[in-house]
N, C-alpha and C. Protein backbone atom coordinates (compact mmCIF):
# COMPACT_ATOMS: atom_id res chain seq x y z
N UNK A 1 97.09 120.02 69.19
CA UNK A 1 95.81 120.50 69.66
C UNK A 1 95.77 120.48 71.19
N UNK A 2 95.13 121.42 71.59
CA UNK A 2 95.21 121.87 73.28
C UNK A 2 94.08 121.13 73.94
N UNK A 3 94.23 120.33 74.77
CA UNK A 3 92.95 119.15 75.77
C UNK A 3 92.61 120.46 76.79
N UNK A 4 91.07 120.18 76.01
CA UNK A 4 90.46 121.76 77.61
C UNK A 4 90.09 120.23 78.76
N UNK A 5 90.08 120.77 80.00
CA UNK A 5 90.00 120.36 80.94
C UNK A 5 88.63 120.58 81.69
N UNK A 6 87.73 120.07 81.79
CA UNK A 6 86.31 120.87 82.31
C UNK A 6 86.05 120.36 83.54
N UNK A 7 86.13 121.48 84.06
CA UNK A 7 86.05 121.20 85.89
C UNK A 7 84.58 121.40 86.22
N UNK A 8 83.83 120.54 87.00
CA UNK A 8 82.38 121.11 87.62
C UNK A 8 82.63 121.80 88.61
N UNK A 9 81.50 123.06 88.85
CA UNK A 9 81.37 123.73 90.08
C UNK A 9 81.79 122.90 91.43
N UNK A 10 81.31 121.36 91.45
CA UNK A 10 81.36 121.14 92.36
C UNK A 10 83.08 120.86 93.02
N UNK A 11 83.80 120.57 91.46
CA UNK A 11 85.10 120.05 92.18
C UNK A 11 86.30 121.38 92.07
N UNK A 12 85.48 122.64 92.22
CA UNK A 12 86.22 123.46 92.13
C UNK A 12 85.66 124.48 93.54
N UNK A 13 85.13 124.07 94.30
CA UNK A 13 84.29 124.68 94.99
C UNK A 13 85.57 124.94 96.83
N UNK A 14 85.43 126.25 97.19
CA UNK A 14 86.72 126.05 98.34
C UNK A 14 86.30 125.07 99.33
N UNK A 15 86.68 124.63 100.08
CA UNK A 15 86.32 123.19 101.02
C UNK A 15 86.84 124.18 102.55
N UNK A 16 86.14 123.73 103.52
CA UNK A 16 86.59 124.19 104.88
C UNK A 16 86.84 122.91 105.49
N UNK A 17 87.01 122.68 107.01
CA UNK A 17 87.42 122.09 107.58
C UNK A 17 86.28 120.65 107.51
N UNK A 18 85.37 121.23 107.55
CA UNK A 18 84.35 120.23 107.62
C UNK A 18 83.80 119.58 106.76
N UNK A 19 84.53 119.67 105.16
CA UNK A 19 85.09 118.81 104.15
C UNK A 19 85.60 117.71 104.26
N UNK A 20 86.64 118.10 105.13
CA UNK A 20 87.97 116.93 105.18
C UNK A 20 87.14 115.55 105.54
N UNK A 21 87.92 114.59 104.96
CA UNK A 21 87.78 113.01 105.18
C UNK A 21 88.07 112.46 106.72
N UNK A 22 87.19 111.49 107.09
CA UNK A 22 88.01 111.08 108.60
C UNK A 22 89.25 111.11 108.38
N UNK A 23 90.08 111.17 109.04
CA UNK A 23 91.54 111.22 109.77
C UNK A 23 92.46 111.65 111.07
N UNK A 24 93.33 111.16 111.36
CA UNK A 24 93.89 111.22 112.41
C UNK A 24 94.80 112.57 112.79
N UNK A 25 95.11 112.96 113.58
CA UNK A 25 96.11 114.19 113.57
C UNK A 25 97.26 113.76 113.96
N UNK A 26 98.18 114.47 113.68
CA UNK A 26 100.04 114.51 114.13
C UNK A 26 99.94 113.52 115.53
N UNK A 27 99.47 114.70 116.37
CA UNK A 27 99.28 114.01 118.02
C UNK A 27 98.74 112.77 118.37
N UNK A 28 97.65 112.47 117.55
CA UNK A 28 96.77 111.18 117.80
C UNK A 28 97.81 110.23 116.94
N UNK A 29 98.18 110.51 115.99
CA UNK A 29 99.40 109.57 115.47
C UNK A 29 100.70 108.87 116.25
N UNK A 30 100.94 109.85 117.00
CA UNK A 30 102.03 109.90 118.07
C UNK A 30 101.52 109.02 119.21
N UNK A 31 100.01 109.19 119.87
CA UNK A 31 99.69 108.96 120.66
C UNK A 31 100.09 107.21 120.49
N UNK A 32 99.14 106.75 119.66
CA UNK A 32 99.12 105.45 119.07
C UNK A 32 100.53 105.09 118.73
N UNK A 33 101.31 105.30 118.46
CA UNK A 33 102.27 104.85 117.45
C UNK A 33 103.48 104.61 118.72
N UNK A 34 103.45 105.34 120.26
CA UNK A 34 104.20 105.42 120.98
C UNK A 34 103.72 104.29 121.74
N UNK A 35 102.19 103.40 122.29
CA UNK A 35 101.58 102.79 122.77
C UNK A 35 101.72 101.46 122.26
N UNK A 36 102.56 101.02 120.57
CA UNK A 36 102.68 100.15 120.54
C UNK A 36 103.98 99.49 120.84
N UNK A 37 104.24 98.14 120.51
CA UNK A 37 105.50 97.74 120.32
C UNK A 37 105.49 96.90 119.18
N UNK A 38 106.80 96.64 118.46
CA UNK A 38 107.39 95.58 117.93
C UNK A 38 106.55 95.48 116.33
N UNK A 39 106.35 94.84 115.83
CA UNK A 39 105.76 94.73 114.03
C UNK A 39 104.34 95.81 114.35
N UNK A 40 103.80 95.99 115.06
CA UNK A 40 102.80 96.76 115.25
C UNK A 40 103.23 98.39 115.35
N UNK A 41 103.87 98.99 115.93
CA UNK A 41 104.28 99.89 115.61
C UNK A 41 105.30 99.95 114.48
N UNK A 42 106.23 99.12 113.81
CA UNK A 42 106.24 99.17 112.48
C UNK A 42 105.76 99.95 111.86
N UNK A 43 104.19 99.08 111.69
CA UNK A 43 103.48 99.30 110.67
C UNK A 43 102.58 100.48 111.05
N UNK A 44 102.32 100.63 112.43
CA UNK A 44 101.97 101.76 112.52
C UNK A 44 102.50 103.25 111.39
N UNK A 45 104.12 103.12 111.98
CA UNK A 45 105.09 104.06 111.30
C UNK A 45 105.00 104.46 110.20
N UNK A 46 105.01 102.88 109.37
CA UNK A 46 104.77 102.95 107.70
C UNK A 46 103.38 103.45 107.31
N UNK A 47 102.41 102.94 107.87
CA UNK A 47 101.08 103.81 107.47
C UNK A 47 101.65 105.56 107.29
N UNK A 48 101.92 105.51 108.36
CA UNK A 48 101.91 107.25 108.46
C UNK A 48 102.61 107.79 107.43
N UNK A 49 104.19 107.42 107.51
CA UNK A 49 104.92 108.14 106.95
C UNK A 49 105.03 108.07 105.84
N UNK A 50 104.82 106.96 104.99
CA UNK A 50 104.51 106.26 103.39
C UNK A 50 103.43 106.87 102.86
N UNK A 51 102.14 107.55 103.67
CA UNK A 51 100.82 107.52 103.37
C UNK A 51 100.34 106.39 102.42
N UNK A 52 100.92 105.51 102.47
CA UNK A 52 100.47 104.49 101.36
C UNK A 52 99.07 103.67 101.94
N UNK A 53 98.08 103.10 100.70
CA UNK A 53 97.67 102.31 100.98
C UNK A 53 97.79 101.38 101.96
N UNK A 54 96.69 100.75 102.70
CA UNK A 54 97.17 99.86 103.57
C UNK A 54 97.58 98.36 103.26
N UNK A 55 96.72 98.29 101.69
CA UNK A 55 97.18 96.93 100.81
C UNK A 55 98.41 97.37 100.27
N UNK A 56 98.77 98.41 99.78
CA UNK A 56 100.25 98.56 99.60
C UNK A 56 101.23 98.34 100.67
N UNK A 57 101.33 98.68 101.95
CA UNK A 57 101.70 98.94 102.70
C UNK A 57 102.20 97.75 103.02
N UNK A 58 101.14 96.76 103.02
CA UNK A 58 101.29 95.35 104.03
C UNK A 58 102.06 94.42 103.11
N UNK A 59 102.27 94.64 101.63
CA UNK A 59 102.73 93.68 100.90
C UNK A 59 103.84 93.96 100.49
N UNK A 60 104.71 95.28 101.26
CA UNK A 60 106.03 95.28 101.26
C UNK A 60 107.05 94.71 101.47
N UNK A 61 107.90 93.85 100.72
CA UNK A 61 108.75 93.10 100.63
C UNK A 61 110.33 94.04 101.43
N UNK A 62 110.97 92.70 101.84
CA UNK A 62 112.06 93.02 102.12
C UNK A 62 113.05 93.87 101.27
N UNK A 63 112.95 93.15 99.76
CA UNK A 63 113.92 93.31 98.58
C UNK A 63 113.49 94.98 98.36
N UNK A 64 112.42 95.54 98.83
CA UNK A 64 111.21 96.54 98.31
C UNK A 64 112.43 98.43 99.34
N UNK A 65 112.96 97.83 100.19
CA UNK A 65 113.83 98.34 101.50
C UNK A 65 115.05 98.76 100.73
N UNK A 66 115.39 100.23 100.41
CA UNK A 66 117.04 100.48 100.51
C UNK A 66 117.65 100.98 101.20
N UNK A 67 118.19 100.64 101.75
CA UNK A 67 118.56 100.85 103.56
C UNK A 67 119.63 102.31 103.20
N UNK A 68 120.40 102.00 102.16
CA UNK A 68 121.30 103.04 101.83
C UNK A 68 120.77 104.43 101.73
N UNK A 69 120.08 104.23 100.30
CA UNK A 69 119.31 105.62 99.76
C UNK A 69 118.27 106.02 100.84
N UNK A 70 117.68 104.94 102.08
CA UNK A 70 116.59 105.34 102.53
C UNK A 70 115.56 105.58 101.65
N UNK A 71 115.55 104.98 101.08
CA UNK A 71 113.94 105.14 99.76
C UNK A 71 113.35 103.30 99.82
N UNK A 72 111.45 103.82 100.05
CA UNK A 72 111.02 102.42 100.03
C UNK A 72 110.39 102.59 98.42
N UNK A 73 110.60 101.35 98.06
CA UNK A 73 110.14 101.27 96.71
C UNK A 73 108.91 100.08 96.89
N UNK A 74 107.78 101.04 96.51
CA UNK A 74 106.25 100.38 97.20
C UNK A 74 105.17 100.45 95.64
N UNK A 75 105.02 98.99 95.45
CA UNK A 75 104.07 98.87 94.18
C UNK A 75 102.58 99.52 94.76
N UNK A 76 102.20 100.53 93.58
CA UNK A 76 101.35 100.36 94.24
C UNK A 76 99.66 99.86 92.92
N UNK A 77 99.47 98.99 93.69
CA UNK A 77 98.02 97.93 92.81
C UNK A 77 97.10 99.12 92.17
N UNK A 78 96.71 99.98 92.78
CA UNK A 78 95.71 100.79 91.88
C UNK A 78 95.45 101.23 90.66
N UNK A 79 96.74 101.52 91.26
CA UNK A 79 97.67 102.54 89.55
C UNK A 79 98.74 101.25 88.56
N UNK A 80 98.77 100.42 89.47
CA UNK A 80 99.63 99.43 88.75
C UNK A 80 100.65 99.95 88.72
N UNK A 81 101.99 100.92 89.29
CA UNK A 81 102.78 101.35 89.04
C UNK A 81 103.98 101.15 90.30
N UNK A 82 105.10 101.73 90.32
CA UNK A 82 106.03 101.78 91.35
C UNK A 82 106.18 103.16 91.83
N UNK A 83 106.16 102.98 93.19
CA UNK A 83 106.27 104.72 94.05
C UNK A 83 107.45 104.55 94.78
N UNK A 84 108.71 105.65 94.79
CA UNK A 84 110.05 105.54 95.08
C UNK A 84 109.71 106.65 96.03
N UNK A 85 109.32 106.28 97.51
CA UNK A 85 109.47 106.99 98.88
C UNK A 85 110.32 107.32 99.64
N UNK A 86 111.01 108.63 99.63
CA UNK A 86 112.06 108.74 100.69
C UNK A 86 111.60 109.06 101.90
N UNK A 87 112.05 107.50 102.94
CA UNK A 87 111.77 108.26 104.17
C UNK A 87 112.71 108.57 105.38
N UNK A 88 112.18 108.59 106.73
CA UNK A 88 113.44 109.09 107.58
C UNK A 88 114.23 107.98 108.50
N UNK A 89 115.39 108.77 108.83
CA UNK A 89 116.46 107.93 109.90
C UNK A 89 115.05 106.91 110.46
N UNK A 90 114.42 107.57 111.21
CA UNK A 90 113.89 106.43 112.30
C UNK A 90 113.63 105.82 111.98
N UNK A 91 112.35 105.97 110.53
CA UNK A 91 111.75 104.68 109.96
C UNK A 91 112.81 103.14 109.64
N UNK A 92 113.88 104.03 109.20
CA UNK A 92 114.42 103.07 108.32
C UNK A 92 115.74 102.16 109.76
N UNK A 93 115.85 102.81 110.70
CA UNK A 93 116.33 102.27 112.22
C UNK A 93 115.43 101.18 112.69
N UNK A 94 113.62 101.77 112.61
CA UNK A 94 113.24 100.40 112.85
C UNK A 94 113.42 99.54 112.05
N UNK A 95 113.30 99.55 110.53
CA UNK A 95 113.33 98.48 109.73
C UNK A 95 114.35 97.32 109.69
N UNK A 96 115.75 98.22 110.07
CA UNK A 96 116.76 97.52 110.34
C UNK A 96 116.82 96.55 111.10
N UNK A 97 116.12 97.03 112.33
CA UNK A 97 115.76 96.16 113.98
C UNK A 97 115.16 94.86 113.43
N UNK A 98 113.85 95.16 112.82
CA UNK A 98 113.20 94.29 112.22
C UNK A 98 113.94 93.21 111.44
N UNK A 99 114.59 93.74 110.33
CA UNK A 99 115.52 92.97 109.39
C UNK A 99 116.51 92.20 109.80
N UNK A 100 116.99 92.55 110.96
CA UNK A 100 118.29 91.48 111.62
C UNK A 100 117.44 90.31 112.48
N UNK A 101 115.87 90.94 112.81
CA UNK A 101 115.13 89.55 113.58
C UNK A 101 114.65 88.61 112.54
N UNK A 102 113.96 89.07 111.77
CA UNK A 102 113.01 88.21 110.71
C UNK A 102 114.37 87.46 109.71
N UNK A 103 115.59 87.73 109.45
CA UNK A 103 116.48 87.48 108.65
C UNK A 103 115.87 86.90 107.36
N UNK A 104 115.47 88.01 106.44
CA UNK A 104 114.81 87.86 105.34
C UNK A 104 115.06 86.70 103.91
N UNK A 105 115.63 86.03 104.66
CA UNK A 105 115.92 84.92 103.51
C UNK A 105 114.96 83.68 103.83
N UNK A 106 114.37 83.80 104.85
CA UNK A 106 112.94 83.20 105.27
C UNK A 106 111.95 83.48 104.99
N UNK A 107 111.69 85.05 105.16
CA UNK A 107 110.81 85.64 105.21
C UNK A 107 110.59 86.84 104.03
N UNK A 108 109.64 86.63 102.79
CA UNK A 108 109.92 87.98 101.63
C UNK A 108 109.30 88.68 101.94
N UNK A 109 108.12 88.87 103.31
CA UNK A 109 107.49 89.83 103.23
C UNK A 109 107.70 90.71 104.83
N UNK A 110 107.58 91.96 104.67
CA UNK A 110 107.78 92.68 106.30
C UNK A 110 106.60 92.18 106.94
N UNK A 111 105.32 92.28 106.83
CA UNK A 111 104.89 91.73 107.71
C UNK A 111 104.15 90.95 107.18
N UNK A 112 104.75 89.40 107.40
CA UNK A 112 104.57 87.92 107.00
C UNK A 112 103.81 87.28 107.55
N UNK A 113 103.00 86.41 106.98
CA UNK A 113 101.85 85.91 107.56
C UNK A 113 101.43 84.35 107.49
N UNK A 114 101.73 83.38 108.10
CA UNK A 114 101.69 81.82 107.36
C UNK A 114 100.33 81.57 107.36
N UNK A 115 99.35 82.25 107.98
CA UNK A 115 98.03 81.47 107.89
C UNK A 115 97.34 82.30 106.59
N UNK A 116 97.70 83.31 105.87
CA UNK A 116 96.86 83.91 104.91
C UNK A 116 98.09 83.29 103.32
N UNK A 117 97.11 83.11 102.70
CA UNK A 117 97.24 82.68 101.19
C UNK A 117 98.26 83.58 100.17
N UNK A 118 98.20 84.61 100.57
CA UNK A 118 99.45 85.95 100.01
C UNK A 118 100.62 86.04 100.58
N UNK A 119 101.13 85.37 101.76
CA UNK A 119 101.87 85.25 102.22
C UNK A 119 102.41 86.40 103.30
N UNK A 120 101.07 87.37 103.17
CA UNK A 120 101.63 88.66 104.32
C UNK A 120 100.16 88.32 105.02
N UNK A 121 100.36 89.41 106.03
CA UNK A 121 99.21 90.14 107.11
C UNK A 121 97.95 90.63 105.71
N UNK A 122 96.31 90.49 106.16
CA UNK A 122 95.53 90.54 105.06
C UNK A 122 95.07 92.28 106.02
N UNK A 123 94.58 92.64 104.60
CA UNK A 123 93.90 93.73 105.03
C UNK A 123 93.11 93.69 106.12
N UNK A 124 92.10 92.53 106.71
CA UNK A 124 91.71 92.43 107.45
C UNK A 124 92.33 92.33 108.74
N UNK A 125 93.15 91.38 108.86
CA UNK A 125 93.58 91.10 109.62
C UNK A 125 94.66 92.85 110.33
N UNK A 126 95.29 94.05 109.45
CA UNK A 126 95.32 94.66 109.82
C UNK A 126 94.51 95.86 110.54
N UNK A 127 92.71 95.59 109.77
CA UNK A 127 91.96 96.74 110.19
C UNK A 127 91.25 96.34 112.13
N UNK A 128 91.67 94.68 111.96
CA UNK A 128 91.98 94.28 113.22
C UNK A 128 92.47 94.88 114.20
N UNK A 129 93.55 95.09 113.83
CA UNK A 129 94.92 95.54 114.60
C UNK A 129 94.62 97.06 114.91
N UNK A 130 94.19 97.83 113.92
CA UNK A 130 93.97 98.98 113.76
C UNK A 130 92.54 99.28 115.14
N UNK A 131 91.64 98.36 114.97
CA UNK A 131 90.66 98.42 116.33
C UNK A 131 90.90 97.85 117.64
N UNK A 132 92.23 97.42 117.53
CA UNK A 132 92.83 97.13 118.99
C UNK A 132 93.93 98.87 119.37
N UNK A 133 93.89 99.36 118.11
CA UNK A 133 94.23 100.36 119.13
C UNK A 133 93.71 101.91 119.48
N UNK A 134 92.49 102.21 119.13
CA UNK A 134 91.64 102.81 119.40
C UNK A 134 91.86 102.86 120.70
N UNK A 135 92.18 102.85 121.40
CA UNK A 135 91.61 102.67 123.06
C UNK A 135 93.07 103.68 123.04
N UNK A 136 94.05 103.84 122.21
CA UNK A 136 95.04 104.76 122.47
C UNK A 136 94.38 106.13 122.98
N UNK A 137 93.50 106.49 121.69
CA UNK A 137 93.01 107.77 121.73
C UNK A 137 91.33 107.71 122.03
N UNK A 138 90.93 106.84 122.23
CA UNK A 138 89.46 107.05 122.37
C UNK A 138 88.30 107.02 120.94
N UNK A 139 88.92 106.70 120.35
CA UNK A 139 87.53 107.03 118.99
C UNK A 139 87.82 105.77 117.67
N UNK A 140 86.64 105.57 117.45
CA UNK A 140 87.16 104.77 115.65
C UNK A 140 87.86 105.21 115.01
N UNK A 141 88.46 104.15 114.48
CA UNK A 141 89.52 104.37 113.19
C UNK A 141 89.94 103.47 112.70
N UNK A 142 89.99 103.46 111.04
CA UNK A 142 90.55 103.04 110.08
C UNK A 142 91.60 102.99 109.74
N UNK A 143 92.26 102.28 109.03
CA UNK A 143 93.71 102.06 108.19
C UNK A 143 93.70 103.65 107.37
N UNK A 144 92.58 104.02 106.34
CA UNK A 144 92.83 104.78 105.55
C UNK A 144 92.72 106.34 106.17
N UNK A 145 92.36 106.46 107.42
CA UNK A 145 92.35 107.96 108.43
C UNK A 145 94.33 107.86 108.62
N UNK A 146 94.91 106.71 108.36
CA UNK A 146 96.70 107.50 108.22
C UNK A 146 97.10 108.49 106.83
N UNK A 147 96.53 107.72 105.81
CA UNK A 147 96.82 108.27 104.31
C UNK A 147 96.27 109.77 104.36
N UNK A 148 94.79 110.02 105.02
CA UNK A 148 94.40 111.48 105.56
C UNK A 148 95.28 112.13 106.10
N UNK A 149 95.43 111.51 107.16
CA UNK A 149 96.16 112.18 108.35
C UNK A 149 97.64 113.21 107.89
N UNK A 150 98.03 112.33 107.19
CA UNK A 150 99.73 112.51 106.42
C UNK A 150 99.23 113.75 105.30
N UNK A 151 98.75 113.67 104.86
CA UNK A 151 98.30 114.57 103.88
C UNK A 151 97.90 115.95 104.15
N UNK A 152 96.86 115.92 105.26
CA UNK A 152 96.39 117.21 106.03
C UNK A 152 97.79 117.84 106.95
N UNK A 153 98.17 117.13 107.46
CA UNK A 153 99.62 117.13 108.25
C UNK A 153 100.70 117.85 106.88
N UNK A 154 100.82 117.74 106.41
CA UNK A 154 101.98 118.35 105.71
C UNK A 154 101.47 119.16 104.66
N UNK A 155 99.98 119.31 104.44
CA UNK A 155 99.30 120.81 103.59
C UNK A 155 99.62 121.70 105.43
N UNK A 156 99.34 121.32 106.02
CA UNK A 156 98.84 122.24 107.43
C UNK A 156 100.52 123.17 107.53
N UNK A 157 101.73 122.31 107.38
CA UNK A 157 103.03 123.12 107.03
C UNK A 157 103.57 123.25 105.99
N UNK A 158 102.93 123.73 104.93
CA UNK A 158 103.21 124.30 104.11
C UNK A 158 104.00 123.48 102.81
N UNK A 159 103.82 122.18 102.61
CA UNK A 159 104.48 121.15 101.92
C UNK A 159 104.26 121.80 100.48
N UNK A 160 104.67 121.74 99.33
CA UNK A 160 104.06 121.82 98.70
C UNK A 160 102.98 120.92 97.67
N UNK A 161 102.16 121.16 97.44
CA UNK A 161 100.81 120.38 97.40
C UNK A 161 101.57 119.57 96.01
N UNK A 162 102.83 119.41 95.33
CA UNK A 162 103.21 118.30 94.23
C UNK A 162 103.97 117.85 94.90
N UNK A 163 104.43 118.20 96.01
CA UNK A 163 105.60 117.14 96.50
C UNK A 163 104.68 115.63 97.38
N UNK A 164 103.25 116.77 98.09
CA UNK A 164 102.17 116.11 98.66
C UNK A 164 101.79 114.55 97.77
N UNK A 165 100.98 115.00 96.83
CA UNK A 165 100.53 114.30 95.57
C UNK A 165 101.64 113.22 94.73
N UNK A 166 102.64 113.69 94.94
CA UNK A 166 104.03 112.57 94.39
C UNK A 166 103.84 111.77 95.68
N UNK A 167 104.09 112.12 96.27
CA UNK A 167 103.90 110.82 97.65
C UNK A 167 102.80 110.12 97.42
N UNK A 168 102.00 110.45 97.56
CA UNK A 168 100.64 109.87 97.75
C UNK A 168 100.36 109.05 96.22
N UNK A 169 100.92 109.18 95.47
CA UNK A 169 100.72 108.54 94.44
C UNK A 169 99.43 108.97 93.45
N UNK A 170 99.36 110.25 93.54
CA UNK A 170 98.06 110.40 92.78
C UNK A 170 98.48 110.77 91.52
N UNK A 171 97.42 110.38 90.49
CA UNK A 171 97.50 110.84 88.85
C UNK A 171 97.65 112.39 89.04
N UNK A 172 96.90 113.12 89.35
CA UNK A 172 96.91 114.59 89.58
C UNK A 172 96.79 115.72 90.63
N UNK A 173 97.58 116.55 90.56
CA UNK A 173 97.38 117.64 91.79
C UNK A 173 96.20 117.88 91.81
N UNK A 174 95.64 117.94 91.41
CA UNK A 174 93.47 118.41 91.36
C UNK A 174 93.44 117.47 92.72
N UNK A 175 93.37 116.24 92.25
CA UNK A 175 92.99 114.96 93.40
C UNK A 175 93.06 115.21 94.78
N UNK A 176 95.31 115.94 95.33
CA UNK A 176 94.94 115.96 96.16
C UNK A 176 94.70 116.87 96.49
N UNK A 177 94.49 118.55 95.71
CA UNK A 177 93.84 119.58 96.28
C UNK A 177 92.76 119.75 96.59
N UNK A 178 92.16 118.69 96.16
CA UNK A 178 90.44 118.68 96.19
C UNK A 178 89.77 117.94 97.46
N UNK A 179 91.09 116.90 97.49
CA UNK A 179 90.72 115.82 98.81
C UNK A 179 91.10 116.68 99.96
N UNK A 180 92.60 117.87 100.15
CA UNK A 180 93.04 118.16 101.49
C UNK A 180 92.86 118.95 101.40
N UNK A 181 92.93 120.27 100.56
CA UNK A 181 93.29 121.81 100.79
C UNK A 181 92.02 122.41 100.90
N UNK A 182 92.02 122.87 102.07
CA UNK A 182 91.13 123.59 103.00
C UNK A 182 91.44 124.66 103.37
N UNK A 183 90.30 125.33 103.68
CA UNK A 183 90.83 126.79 104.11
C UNK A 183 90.38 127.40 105.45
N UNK A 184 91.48 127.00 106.54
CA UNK A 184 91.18 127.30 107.78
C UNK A 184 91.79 128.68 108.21
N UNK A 185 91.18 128.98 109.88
CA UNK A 185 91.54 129.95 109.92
C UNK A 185 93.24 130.03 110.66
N UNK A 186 93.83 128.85 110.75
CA UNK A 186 95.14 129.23 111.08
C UNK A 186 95.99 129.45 109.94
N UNK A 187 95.40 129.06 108.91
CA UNK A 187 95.74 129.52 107.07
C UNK A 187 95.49 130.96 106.94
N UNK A 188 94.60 131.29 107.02
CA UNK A 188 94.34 132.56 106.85
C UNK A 188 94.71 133.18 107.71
N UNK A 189 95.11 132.94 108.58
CA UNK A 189 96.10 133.95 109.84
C UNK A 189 97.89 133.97 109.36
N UNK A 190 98.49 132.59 108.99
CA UNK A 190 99.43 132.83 108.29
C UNK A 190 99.92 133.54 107.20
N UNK A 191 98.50 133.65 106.13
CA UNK A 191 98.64 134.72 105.24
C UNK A 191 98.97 136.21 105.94
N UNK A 192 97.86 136.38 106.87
CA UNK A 192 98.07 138.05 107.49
C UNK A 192 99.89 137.61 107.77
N UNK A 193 100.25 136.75 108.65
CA UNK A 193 101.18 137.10 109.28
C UNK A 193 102.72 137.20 108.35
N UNK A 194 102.30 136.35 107.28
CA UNK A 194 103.47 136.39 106.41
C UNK A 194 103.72 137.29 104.70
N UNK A 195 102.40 137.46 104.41
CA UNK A 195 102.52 138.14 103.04
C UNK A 195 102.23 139.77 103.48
N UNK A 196 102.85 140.82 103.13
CA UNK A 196 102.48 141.79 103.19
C UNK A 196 101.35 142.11 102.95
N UNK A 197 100.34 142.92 103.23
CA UNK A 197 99.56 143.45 103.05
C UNK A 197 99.22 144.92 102.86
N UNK A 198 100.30 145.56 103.03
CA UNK A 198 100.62 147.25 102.27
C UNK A 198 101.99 147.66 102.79
């Protein structure tokens, strides 16, 4: 038997720019991420490029790192499940840096924490961190304007919206077409410029 799917007007409705969720852009990412140093830009990095949660993010274990494959293998609590992330040379250059200082047989977590009870950096204590660097770019911001950011950033070149959604860890492409895909006009200029039109 065939499961109908019943969509409301509302979550089928096209979204413009002024839809989108707070988030950060490519540049403002860069901006920040170049301004820090040392476990702070880390984690800067990993926000971005993981789009993961920021409670996922922070409770990444060493063992969690395959330096080989370049794939982070990141639980993630929501879904209760495991997300197998491939990411790039650099990320995984800093991690290394990191990994020969912290020498992880001390330490199980990347960014380790002795005064919190979990044994890493607490969410708080990162959205902390996250308002010390505002002053990069001038404006508020959150932990969860990276998970945006990454998302709008790679619908904006053309990713495709399941490779998007496998990252991000969502149950369904609806989720993240509904959360990112917008219809701007440098979209609609790419259409003129790339699909025929007679």
């Amino acid at each position: 038997m065939t499961n109908i799917i019943n969509y409301s007007k509302a979550n089928i409705q096209v979204r413009t720019e002024r839809d989108l969720p707070p988030h950060i852009t490519f540049d403002e990412f860069k901006k920040i991420y170049y301004s820090l140093s040392g476990k702070d830009q880390l984690l800067c990095g990993l926000m971005w490029e993981t789009g993961g949660r920021i409670s996922d993010v922070l409770s990444l274990r060493w063992k969690d790192i395959d330096f080989d494959t370049k794939i982070i293998n990141m639980y993630v609590d929501k879904r209760d499940f495991w997300l197998n992330i491939p990411v790039s040379d650099m990320i995984i250059s800093d991690l290394k840096n990191h990994y020969l200082i912290d020498k992880p047989e001390h330490t199980e977590f990347i960014f380790s924490s002795h005064k919190s009870k979990t044994g890493h950096l607490t969410r708080y204590g990162a959205r902390y961190k996250v308002k010390q660097w505002e002053q990069a770019i001038g404006r508020a911001l959150h932990p969860h304007m990276w998970r945006h950011g990454l998302a709008i950033h790679l619908l904006a070149h053309g990713v495709n919206i399941k490779v998007i959604a496998a990252r991000l860890g969502h149950s369904s492409v609806f989720t993240t077409m509904n959360s990112y895909l917008v219809v701007t006009p440098e979209l609609q200029r790419q259409m003129i410029e790339h699909v025929p039109m007679r």
